[in-house]
N, C-alpha and C. Protein backbone atom coordinates (compact mmCIF):
# COMPACT_ATOMS: atom_id res chain seq x y z
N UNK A 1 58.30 155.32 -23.00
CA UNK A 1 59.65 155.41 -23.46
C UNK A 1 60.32 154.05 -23.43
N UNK A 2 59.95 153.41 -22.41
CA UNK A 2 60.43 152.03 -22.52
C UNK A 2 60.18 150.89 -23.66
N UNK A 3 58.81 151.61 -24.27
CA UNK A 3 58.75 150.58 -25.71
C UNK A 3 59.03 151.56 -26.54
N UNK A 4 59.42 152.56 -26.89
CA UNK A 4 60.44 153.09 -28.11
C UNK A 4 62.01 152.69 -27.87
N UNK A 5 62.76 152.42 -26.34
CA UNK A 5 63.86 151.80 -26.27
C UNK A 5 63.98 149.94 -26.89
N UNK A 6 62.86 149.71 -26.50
CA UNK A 6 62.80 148.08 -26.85
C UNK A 6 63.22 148.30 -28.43
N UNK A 7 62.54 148.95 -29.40
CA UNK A 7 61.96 149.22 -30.25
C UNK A 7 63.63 149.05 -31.02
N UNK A 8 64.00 150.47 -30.31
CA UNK A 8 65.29 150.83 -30.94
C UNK A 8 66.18 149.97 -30.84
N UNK A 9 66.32 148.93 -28.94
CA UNK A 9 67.06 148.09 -29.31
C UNK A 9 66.90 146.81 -30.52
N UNK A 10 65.46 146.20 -30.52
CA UNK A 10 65.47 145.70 -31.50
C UNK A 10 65.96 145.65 -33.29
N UNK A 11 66.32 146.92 -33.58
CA UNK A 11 66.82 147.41 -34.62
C UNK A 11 68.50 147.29 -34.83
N UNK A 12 69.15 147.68 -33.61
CA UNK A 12 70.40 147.57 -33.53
C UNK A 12 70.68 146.19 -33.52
N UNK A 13 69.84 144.93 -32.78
CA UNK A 13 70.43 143.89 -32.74
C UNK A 13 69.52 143.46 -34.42
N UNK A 14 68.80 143.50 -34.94
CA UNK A 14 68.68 143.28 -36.56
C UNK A 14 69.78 143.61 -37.34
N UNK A 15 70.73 145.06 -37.34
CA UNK A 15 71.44 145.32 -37.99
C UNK A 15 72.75 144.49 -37.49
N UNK A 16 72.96 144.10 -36.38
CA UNK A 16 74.05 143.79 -36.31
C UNK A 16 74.13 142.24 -36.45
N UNK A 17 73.30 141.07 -37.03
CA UNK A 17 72.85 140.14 -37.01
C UNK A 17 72.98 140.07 -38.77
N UNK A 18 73.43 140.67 -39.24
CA UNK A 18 73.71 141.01 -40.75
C UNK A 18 74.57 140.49 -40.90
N UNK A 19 74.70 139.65 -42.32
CA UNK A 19 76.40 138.69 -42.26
C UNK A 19 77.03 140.43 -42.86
N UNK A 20 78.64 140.17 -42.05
CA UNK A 20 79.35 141.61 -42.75
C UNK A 20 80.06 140.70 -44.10
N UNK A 21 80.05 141.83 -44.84
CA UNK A 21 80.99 141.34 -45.93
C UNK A 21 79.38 141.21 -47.06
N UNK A 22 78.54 141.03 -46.88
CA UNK A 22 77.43 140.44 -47.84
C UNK A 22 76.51 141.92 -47.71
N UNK A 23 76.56 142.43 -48.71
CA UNK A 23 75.89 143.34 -49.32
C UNK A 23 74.53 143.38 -49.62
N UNK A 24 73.91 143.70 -49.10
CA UNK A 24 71.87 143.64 -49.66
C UNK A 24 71.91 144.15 -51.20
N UNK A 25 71.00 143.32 -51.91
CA UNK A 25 70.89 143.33 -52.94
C UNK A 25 70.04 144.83 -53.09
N UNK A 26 70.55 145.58 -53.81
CA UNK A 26 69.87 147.30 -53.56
C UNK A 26 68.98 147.06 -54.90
N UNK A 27 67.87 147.69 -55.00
CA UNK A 27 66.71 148.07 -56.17
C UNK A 27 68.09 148.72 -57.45
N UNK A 28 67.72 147.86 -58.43
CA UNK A 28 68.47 147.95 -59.89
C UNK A 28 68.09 149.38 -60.22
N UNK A 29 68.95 150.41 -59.58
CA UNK A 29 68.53 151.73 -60.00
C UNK A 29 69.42 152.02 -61.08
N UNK A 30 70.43 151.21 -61.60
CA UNK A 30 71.10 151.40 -63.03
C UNK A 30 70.86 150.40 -63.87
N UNK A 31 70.07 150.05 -65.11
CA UNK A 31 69.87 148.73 -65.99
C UNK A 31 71.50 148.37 -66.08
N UNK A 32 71.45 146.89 -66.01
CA UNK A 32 73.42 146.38 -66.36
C UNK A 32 73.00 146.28 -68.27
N UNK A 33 74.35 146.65 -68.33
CA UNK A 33 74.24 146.57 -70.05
C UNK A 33 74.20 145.06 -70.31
N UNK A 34 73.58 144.39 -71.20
CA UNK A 34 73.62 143.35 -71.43
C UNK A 34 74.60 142.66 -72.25
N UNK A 35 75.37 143.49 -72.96
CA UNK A 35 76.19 143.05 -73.74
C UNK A 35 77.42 142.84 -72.92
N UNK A 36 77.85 143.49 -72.34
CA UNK A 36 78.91 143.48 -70.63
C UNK A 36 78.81 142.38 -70.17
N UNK A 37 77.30 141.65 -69.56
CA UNK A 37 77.32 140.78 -69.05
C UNK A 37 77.09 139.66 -70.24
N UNK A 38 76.72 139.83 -70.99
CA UNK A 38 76.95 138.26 -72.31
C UNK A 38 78.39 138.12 -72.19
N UNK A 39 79.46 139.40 -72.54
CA UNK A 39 80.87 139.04 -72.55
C UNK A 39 81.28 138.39 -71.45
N UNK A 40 80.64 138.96 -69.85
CA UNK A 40 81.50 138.11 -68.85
C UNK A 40 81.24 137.04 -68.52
N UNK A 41 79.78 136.47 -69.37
CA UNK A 41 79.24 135.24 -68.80
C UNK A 41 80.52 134.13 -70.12
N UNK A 42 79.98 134.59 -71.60
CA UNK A 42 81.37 134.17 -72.36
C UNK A 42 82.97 133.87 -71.62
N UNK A 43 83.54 134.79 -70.74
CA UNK A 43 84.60 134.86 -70.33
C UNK A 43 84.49 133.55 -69.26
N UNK A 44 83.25 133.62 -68.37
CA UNK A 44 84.09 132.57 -67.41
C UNK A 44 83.12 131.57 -67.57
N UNK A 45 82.40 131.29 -69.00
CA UNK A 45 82.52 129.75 -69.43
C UNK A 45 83.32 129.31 -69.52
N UNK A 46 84.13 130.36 -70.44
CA UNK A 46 85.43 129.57 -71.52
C UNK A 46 86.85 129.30 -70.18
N UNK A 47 86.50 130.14 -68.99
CA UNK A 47 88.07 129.98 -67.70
C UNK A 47 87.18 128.42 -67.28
N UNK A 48 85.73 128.46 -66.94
CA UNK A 48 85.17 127.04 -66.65
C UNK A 48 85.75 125.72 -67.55
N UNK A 49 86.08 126.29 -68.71
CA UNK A 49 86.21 124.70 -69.98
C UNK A 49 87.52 124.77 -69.82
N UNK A 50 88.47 125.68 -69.72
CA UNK A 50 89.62 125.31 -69.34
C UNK A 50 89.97 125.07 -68.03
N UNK A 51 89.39 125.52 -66.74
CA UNK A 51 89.83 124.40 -66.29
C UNK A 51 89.32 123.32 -66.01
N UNK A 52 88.23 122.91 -66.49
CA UNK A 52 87.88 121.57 -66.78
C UNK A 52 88.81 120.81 -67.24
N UNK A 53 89.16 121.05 -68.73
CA UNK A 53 90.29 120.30 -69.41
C UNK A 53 91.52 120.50 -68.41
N UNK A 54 91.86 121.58 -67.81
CA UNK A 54 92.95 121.04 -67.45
C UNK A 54 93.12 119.86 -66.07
N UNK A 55 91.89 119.71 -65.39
CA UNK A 55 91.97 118.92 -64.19
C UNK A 55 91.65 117.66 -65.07
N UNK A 56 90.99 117.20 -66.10
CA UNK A 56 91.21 115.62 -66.79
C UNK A 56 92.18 115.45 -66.84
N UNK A 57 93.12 116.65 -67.67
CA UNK A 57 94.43 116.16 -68.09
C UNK A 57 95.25 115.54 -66.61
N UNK A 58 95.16 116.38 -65.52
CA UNK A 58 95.87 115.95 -64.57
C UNK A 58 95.48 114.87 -63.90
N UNK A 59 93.92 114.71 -64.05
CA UNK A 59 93.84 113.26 -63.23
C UNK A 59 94.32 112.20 -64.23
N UNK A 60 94.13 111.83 -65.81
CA UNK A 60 94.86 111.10 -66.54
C UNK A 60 96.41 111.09 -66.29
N UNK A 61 96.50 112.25 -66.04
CA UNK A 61 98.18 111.82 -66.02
C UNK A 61 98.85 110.94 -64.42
N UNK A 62 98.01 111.41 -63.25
CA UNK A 62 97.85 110.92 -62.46
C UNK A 62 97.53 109.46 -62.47
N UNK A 63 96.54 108.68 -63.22
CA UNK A 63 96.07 107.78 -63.35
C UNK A 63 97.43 107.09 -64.19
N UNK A 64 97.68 107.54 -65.36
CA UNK A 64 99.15 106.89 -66.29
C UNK A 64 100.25 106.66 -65.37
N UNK A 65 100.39 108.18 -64.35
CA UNK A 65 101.57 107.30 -63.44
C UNK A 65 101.49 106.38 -62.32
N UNK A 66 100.06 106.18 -61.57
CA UNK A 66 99.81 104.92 -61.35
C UNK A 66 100.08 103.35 -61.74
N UNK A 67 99.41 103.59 -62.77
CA UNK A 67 99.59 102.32 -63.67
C UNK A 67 101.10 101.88 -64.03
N UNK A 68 102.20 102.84 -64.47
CA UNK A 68 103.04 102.97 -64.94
C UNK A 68 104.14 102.16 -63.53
N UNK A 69 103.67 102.84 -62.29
CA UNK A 69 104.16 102.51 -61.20
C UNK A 69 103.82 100.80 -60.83
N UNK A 70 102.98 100.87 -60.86
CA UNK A 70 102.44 99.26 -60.38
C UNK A 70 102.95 98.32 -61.50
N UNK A 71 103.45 98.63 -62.61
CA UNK A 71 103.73 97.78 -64.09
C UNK A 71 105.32 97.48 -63.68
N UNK A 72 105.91 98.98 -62.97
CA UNK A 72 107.23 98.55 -62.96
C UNK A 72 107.89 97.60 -61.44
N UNK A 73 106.40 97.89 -60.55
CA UNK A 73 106.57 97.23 -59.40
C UNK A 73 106.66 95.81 -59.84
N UNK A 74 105.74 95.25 -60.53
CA UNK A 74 105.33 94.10 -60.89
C UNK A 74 106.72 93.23 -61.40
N UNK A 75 107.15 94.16 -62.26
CA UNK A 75 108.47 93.62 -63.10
C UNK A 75 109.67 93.79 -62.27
N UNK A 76 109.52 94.30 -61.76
CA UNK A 76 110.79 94.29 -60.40
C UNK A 76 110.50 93.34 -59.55
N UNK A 77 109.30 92.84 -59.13
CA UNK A 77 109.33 91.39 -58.26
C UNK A 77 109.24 90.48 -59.00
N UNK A 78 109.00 90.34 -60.66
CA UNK A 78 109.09 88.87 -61.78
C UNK A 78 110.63 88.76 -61.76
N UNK A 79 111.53 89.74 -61.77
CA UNK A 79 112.99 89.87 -62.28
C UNK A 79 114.08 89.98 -61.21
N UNK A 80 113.49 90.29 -60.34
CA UNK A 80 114.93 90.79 -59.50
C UNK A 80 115.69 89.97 -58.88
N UNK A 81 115.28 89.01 -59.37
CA UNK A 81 116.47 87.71 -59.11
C UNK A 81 117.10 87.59 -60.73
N UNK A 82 117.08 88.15 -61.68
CA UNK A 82 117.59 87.94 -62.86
C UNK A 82 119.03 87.88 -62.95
N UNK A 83 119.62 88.83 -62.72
CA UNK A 83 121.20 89.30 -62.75
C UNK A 83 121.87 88.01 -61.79
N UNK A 84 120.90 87.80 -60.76
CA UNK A 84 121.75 86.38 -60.06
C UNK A 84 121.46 85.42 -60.26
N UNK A 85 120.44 84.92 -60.87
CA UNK A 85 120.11 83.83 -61.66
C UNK A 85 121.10 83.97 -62.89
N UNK A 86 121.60 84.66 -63.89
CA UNK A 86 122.58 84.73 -64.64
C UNK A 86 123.81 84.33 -64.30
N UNK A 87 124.72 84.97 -63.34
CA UNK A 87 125.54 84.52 -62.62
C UNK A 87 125.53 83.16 -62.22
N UNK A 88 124.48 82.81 -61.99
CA UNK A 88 124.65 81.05 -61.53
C UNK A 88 124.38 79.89 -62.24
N UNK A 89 124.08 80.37 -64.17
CA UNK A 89 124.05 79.89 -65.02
C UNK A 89 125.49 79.15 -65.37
N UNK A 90 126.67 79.68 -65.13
CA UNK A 90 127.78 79.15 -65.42
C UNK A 90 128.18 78.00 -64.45
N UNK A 91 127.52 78.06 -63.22
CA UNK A 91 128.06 77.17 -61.68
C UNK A 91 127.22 75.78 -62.29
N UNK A 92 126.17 75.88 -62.53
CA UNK A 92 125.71 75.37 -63.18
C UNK A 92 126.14 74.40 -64.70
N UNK A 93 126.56 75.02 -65.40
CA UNK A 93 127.36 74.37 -66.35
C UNK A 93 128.38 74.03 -65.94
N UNK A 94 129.16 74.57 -65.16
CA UNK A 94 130.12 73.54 -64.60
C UNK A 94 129.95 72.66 -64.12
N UNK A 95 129.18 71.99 -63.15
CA UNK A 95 128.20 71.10 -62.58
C UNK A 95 128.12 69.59 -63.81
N UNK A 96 127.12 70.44 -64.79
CA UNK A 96 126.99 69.84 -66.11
C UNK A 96 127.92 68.76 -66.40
N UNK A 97 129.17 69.80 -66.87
CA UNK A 97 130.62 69.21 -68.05
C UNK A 97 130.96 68.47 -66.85
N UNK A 98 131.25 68.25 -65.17
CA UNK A 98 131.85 67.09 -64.35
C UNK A 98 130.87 66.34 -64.30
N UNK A 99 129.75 66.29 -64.29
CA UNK A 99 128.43 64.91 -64.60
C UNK A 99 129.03 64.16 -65.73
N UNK A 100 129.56 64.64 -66.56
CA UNK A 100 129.77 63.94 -68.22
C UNK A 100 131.11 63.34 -68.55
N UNK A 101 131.61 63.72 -67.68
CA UNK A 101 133.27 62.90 -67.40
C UNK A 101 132.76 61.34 -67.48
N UNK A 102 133.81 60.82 -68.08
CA UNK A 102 133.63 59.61 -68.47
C UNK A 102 134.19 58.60 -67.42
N UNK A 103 133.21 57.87 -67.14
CA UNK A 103 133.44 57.08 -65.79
C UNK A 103 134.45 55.83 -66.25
N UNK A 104 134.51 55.69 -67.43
CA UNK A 104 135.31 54.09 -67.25
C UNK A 104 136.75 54.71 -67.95
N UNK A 105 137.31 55.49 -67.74
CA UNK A 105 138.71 55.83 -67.28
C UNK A 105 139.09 56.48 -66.03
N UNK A 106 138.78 55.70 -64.73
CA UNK A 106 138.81 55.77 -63.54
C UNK A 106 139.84 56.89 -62.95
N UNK A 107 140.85 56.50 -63.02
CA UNK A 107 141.90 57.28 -62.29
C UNK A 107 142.33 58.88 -63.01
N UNK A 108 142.22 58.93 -63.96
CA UNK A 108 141.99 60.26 -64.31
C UNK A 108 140.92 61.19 -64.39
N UNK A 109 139.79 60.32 -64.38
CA UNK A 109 138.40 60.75 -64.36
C UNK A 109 137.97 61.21 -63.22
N UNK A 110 138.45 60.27 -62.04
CA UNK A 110 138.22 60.46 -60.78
C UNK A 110 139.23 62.25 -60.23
N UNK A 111 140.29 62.23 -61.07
CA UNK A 111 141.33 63.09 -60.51
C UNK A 111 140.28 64.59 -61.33
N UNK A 112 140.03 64.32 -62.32
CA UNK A 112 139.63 65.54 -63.24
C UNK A 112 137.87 65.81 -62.54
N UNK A 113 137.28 65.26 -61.62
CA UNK A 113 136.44 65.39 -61.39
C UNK A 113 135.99 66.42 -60.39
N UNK A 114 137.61 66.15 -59.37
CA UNK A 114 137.61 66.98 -58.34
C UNK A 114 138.00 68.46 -58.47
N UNK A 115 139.17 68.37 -59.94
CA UNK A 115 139.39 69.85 -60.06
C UNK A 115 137.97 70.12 -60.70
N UNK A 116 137.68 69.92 -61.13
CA UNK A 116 136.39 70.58 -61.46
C UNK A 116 135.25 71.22 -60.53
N UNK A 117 134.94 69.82 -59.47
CA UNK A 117 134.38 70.63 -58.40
C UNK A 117 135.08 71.35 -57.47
N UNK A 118 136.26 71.40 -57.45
CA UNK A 118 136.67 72.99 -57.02
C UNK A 118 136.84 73.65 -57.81
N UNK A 119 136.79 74.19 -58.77
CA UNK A 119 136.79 75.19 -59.76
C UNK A 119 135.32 75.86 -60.01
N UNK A 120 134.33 75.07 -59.61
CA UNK A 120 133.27 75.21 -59.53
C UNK A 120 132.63 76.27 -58.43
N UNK A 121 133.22 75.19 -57.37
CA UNK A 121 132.93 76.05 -56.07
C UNK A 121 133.43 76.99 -56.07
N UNK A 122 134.62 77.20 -56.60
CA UNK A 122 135.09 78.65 -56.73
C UNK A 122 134.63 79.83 -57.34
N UNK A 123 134.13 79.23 -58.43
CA UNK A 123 133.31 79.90 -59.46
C UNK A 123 132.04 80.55 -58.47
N UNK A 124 131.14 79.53 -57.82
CA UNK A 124 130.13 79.85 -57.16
C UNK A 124 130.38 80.47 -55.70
N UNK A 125 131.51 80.63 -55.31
CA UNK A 125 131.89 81.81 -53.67
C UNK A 125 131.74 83.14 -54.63
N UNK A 126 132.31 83.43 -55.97
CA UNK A 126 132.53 84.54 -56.36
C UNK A 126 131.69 85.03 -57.09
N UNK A 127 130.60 84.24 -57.23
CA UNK A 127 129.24 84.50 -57.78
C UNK A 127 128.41 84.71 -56.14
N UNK A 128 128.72 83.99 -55.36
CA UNK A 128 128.12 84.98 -53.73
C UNK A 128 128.25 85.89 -53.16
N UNK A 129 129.85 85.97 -53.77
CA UNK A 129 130.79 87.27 -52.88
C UNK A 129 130.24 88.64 -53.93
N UNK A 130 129.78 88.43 -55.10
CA UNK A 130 129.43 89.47 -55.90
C UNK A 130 127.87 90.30 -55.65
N UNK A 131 127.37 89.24 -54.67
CA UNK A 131 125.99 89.67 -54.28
C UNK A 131 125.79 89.89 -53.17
N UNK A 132 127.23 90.40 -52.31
CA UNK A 132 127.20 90.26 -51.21
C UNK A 132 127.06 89.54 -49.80
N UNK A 133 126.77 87.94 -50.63
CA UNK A 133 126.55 86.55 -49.76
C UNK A 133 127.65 86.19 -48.92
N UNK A 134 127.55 86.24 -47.76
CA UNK A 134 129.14 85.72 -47.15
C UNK A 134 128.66 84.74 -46.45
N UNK A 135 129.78 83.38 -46.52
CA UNK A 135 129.55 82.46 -45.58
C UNK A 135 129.96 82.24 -44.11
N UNK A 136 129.43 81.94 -43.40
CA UNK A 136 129.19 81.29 -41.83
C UNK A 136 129.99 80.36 -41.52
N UNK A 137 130.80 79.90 -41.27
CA UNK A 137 131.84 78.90 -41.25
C UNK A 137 132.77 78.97 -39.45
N UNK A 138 132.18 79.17 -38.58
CA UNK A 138 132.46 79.13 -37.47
C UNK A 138 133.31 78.34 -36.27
N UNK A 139 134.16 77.75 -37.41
CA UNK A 139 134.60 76.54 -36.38
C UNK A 139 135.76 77.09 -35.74
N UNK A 140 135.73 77.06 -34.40
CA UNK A 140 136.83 77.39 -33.12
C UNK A 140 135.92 78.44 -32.70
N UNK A 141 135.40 79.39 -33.19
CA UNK A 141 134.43 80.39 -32.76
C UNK A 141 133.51 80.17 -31.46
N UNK A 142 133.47 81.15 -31.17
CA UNK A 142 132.13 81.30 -29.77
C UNK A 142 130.73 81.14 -30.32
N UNK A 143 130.17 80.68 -29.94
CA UNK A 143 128.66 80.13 -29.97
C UNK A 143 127.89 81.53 -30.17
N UNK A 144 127.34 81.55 -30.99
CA UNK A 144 126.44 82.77 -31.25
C UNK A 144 124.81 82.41 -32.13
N UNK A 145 124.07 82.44 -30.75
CA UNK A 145 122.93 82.04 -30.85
C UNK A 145 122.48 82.75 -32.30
N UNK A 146 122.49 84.05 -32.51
CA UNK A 146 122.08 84.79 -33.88
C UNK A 146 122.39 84.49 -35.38
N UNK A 147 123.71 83.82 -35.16
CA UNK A 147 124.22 83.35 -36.52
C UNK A 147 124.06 81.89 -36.49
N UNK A 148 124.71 81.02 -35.54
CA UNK A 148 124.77 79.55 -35.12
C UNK A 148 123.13 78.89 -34.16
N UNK A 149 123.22 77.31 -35.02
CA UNK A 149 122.03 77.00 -34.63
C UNK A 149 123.20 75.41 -33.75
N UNK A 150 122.85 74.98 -32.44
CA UNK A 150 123.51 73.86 -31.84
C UNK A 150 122.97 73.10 -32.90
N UNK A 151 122.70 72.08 -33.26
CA UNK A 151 122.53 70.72 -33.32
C UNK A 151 123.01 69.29 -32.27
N UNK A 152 123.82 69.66 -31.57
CA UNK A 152 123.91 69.23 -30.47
C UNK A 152 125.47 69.40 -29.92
N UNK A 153 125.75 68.84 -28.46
CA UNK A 153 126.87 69.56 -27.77
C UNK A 153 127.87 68.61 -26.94
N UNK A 154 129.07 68.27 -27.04
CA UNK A 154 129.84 67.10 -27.32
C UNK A 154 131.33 67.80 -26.31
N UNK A 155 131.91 67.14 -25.04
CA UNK A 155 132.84 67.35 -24.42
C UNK A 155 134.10 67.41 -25.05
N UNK A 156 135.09 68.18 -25.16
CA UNK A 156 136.02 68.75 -25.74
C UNK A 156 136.84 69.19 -25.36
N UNK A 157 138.24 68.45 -24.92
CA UNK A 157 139.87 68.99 -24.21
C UNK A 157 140.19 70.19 -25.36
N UNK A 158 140.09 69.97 -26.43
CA UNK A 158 140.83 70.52 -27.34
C UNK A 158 140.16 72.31 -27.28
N UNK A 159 138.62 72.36 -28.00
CA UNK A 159 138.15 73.42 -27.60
C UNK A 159 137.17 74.05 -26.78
N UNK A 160 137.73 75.06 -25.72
CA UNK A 160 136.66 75.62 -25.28
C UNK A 160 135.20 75.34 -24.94
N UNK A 161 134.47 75.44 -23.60
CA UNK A 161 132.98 75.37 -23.60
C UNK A 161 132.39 76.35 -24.39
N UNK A 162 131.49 76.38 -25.01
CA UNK A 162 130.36 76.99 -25.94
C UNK A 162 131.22 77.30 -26.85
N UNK A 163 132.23 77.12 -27.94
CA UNK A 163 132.41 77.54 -28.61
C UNK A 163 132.33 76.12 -29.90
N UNK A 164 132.39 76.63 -31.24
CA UNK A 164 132.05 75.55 -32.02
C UNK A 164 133.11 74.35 -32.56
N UNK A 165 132.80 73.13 -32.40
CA UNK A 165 133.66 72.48 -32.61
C UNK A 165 133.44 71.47 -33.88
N UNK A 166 132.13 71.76 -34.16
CA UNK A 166 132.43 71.57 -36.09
C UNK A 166 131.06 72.05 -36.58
N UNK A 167 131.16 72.60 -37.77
CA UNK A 167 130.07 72.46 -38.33
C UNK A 167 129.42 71.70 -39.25
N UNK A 168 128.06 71.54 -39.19
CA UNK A 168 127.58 70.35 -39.88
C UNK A 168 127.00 71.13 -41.69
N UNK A 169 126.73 72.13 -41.57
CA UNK A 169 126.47 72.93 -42.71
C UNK A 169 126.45 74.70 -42.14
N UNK A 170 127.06 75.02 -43.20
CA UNK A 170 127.88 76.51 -43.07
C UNK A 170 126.53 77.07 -43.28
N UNK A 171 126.87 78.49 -42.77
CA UNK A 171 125.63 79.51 -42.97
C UNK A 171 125.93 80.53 -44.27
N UNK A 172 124.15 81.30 -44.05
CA UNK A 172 125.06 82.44 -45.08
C UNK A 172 124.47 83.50 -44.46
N UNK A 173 125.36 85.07 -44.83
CA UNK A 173 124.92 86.02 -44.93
C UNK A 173 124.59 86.93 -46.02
N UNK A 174 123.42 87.58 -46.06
CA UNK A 174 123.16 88.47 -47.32
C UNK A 174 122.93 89.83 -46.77
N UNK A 175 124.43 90.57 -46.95
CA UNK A 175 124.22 92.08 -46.55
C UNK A 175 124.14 92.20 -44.68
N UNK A 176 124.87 91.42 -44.37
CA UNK A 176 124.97 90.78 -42.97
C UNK A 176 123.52 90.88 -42.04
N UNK A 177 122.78 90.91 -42.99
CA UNK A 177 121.20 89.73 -42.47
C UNK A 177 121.21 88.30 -42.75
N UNK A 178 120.81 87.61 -41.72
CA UNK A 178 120.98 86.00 -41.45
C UNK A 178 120.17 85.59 -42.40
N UNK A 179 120.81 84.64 -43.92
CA UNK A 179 120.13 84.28 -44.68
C UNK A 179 119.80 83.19 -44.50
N UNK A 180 120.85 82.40 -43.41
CA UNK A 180 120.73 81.37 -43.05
C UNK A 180 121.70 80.65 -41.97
N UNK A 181 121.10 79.86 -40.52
CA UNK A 181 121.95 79.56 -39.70
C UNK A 181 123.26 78.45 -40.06
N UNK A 182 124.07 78.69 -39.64
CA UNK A 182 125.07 77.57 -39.59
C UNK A 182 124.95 76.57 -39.00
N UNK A 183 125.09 75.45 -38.87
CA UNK A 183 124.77 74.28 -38.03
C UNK A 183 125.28 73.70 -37.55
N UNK A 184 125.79 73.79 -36.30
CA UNK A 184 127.41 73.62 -35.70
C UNK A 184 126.93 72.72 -34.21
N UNK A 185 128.07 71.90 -33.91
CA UNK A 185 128.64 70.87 -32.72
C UNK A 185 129.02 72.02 -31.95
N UNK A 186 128.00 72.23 -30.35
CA UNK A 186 128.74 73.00 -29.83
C UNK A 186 129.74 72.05 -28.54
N UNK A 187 131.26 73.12 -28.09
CA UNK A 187 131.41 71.84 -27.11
C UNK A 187 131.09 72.27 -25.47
N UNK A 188 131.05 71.26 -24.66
CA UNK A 188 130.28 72.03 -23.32
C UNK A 188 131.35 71.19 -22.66
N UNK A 189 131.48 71.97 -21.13
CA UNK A 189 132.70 71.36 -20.30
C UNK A 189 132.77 70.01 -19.73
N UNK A 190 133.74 69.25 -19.14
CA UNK A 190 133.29 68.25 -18.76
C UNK A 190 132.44 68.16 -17.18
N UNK A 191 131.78 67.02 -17.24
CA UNK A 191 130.70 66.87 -16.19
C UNK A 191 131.89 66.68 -15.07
């Protein structure tokens, strides 16, 4: 009895060692019509060719907006100084027309030279101020390592230790990120 139990268990663990869900292929006790299966093999060629075509189409289009992307990246870093390079086409010509002032009528030449370069400079704050450029100009101000660079540091009744007591060239800001330090006399107390 003990090898008809082996026996039997061996059978139970065969059957249950069966993938579930997967069906044994049973003896073709009904012929399949053939014309049934020509139609369904027809049917999911033709779902195969479409979606074939339709995954080209999507990787092409995929691929077009790649390209399309990197073309406009490209032209956005050739250009994007354009609009302010425009703007500074006129600072520029102003520049120009006071070069061309005529030097041997002195005293008016000399007088018409200066309105010009302030009219200029003016021209060019409001061609900065339009791009958000603000200048650094710190003088009497407290010393601020982030915006202000020392250039060196000079005893001073008049102002304050660490604060600035001239600058040697103004700074800028773009979008109040440091486009550039100011360059300032700081003053320090006396010894």
């Amino acid at each position: 009895m003990a090898d008809n139990d082996t026996m039997t268990g061996d059978k139970d663990t065969a059957a249950q060692t069966q993938t579930p869900g997967r069906e044994e292929p049973q003896a073709a006790s009904e012929p399949a019509d053939p014309a049934a299966l020509a139609a369904e093999l027809e049917r999911v060629r033709a779902e195969l060719a479409e979606t074939r075509e339709r995954l080209l189409r999507v990787a092409a289009d995929a691929e077009n907006s790649r390209r399309r992307a990197e073309q406009d990246a490209v032209t956005a870093r050739k250009f994007a100084l354009e609009r302010f390079a425009a703007e500074l086409l006129p600072v520029r010509d102003s520049l120009e027309r006071a070069r061309a002032i005529d030097r041997g009528t002195a005293g008016n030449a000399l007088e018409a030279l200066f309105a010009g370069v302030d009219l200029t400079l003016q021209l060019m704050d409001s061609v900065l101020e339009k791009f958000a450029i603000t200048v650094i100009d710190p003088v009497g101000a407290r010393f601020n390592p982030d915006q202000h660079q020392a250039m060196s540091m000079v005893e001073s009744e008049d102002v304050p230790a660490n604060h600035v007591v001239a600058v040697v060239q103004k700074g800028f800001l773009l979008n109040d990120r440091l486009l550039r330090p100011a360059l300032v006399v700081v003053a320090k107390s006396k010894s």
